[in-house]
Protein backbone atom coordinates (compact mmCIF):
# COMPACT_ATOMS: atom_id res chain seq x y z
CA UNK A 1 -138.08 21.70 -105.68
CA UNK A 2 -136.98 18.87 -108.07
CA UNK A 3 -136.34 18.85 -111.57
CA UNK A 4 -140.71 18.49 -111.92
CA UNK A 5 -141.32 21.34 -109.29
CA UNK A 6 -142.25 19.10 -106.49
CA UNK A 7 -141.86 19.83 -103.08
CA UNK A 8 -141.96 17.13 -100.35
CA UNK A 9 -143.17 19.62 -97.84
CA UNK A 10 -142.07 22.84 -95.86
CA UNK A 11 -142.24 22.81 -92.62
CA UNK A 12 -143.43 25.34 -90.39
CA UNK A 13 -139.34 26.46 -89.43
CA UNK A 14 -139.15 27.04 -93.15
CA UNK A 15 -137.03 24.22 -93.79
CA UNK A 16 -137.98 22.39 -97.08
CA UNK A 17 -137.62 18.59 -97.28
CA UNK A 18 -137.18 17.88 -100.92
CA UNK A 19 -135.52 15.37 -103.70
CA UNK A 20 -131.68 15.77 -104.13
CA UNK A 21 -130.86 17.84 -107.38
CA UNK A 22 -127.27 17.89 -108.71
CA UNK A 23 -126.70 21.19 -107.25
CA UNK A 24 -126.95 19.80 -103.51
CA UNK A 25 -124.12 17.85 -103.98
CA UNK A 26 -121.44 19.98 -102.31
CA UNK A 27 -123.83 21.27 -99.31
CA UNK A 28 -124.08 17.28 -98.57
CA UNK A 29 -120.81 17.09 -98.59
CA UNK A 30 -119.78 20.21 -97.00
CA UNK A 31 -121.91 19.01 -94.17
CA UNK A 32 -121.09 15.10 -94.21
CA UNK A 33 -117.49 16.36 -92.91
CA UNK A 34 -118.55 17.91 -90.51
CA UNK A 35 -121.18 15.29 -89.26
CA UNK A 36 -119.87 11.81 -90.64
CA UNK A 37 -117.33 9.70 -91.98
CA UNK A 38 -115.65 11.49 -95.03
CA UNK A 39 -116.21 10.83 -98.46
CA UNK A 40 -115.06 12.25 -101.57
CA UNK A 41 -116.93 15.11 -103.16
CA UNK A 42 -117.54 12.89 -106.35
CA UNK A 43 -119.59 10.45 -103.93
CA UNK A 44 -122.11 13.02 -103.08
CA UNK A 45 -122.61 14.13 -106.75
CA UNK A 46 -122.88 10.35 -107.55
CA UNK A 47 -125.85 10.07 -105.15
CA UNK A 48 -127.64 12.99 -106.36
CA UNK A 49 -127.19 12.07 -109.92
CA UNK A 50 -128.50 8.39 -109.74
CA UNK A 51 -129.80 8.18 -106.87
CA UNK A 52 -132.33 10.46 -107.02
CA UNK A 53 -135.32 8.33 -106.49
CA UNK A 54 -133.66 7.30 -102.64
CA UNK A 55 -132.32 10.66 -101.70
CA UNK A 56 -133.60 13.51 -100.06
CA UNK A 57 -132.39 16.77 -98.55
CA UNK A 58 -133.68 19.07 -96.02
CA UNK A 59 -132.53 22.65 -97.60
CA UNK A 60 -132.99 26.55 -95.99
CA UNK A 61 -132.63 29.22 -98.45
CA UNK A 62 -129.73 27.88 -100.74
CA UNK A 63 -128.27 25.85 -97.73
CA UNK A 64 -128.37 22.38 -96.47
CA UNK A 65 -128.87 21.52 -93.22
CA UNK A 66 -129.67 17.76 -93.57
CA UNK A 67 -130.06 14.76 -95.91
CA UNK A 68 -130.74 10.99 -96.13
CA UNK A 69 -129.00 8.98 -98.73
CA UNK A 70 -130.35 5.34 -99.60
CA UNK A 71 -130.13 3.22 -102.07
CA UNK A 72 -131.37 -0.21 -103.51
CA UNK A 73 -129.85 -3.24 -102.20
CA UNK A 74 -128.40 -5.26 -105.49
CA UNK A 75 -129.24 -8.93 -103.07
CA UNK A 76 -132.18 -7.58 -101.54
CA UNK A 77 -134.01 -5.34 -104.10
CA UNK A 78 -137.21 -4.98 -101.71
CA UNK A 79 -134.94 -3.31 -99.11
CA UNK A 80 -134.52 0.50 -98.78
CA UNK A 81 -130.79 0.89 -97.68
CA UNK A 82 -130.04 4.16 -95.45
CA UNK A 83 -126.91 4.87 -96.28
CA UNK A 84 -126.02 8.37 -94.27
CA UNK A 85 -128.34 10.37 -92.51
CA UNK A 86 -127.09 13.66 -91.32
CA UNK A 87 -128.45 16.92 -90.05
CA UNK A 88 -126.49 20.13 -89.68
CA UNK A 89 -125.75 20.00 -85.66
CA UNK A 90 -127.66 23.84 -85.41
CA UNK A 91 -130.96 21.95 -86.49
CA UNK A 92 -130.67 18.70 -84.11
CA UNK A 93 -133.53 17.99 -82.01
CA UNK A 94 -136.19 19.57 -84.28
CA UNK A 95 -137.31 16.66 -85.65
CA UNK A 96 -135.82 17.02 -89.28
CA UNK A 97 -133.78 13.75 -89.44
CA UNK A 98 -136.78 11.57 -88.60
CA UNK A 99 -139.05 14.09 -91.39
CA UNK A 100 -136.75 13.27 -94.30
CA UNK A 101 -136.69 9.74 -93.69
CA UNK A 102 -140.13 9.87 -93.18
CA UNK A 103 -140.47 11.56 -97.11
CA UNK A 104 -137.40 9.46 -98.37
CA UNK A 105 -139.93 6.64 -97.26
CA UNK A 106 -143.07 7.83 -98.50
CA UNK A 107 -141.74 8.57 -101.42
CA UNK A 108 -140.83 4.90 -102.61
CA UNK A 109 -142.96 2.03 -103.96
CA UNK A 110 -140.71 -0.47 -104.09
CA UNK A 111 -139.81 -1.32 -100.60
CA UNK A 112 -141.04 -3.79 -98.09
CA UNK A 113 -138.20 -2.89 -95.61
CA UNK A 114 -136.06 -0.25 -94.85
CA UNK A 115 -132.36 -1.59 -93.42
CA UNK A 116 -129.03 0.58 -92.73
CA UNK A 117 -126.10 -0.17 -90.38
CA UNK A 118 -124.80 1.79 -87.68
CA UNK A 119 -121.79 1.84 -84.77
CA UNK A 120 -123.72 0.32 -81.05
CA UNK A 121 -122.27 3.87 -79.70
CA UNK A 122 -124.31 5.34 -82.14
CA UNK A 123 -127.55 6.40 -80.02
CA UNK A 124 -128.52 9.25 -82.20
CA UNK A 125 -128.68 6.77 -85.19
CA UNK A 126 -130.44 4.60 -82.73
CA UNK A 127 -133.09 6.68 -81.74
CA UNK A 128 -133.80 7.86 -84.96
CA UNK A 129 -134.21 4.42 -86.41
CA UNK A 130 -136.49 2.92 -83.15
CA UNK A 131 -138.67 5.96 -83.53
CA UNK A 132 -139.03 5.81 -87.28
CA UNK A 133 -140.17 1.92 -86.49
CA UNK A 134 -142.63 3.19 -83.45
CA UNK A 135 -144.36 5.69 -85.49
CA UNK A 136 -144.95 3.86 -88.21
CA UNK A 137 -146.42 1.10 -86.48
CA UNK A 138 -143.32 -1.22 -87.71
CA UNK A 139 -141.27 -3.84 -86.19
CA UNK A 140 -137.29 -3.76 -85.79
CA UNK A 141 -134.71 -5.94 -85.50
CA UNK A 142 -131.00 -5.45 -85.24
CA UNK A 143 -127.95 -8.61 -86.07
CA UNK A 144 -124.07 -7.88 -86.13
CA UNK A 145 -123.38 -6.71 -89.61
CA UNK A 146 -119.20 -6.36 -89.17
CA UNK A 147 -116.40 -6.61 -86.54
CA UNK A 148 -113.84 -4.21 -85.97
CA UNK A 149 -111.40 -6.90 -87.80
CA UNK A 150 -114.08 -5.99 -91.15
CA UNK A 151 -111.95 -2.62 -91.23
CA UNK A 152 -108.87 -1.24 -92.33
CA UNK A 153 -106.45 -1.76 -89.04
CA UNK A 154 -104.66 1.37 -90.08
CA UNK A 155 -108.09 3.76 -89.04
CA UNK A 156 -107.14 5.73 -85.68
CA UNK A 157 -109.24 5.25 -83.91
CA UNK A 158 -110.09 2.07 -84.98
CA UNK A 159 -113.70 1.48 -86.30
CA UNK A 160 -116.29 -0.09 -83.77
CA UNK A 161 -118.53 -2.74 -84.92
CA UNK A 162 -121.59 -1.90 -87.03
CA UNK A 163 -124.84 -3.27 -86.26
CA UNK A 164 -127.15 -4.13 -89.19
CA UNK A 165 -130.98 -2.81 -88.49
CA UNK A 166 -133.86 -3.74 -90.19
CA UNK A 167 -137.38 -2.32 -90.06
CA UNK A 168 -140.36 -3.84 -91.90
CA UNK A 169 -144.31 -2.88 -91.47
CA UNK A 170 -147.12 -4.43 -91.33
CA UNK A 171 -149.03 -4.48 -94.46
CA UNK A 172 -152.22 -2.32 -94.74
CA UNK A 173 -154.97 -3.54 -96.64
CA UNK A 174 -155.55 -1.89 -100.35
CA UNK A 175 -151.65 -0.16 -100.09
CA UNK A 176 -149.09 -1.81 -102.58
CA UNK A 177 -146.59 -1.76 -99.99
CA UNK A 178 -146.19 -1.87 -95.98
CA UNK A 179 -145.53 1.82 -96.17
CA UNK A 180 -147.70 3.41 -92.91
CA UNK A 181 -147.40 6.94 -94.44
CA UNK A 182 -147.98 6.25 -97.99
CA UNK A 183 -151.26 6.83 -99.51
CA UNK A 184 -152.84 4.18 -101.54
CA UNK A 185 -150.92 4.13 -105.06
């Protein structure tokens, strides 16, 4: 539950998709290095301290086991960015990445599109993002976002290129937004 008692759902494996609270912070991050590039511990708290409103967590019992982090783009405010999506590797293939991006979705008002970069090797990512598009009804298109030569040439291995994706809907008559899953607001 958040800070108001709301629950985004539970689904029938018991797993709760909910808001971030402050207290998620280290199972994000516990899990992020494990699953993803590393960041520091501070990051995750930062994201569940103001960025509430574009983060949401997948938790069983007191543990983690997946989360989306977005956030609003400062040159393209209508844009939901996907920052990290990760799901503890014991939970894969259940559907849970593609629920809590479904809820982080739902849950906004303010978006038109929902964007997010990823590495072409990245097929999980991939998949997640074409079938988030599909079920929704929603169009996607995907542009080079940065080279290998955008990175730091001391990473080993060196960083692959990122691909910028973007995903807009078609509007549905009466909702405030293109959101498929939203109800009317």
């Amino acid at each position: 539950m958040d800070a108001s008692g709301r629950h985004l759902g539970i689904r029938g494996d018991g797993v709760a998709i909910r808001p971030v609270q402050r207290s998620d912070a280290a199972g994000m991050w516990r899990l992020s290095r494990v699953e993803l590039d590393t960041n520091s511990p501070y990051f995750y708290l930062l994201f569940a301290e103001h960025f509430k409103e574009t983060t949401v967590v997948a938790s069983l019992g007191d543990s983690i086991v997946g989360f989306v982090l977005g956030l609003q783009l400062p040159d393209d405010p209508t844009a939901l960015f996907v920052w990290q999506v990760a799901v503890d590797a014991r939970y894969r293939r259940r559907g849970i990445a593609l629920a809590i991006l479904e809820a982080l979705w739902t849950g906004t008002t303010i978006f038109d599109a929902l964007t997010a970069t990823l590495a072409a090797s990245n097929r999980g990512s991939a998949s997640l993002f074409y079938a988030f598009a599909r079920r929704g009804g929603g169009s996607i298109s995907c542009t080079r976002a940065f080279s290998a030569r955008d990175f730091p040439s001391e990473l080993d291995p060196p960083h692959e290129p990122e691909l910028a994706v973007r995903i807009t809907f078609p509007p549905a008559p009466g909702f405030e937004k293109a959101n498929p899953w939203a109800s009317n607001r």
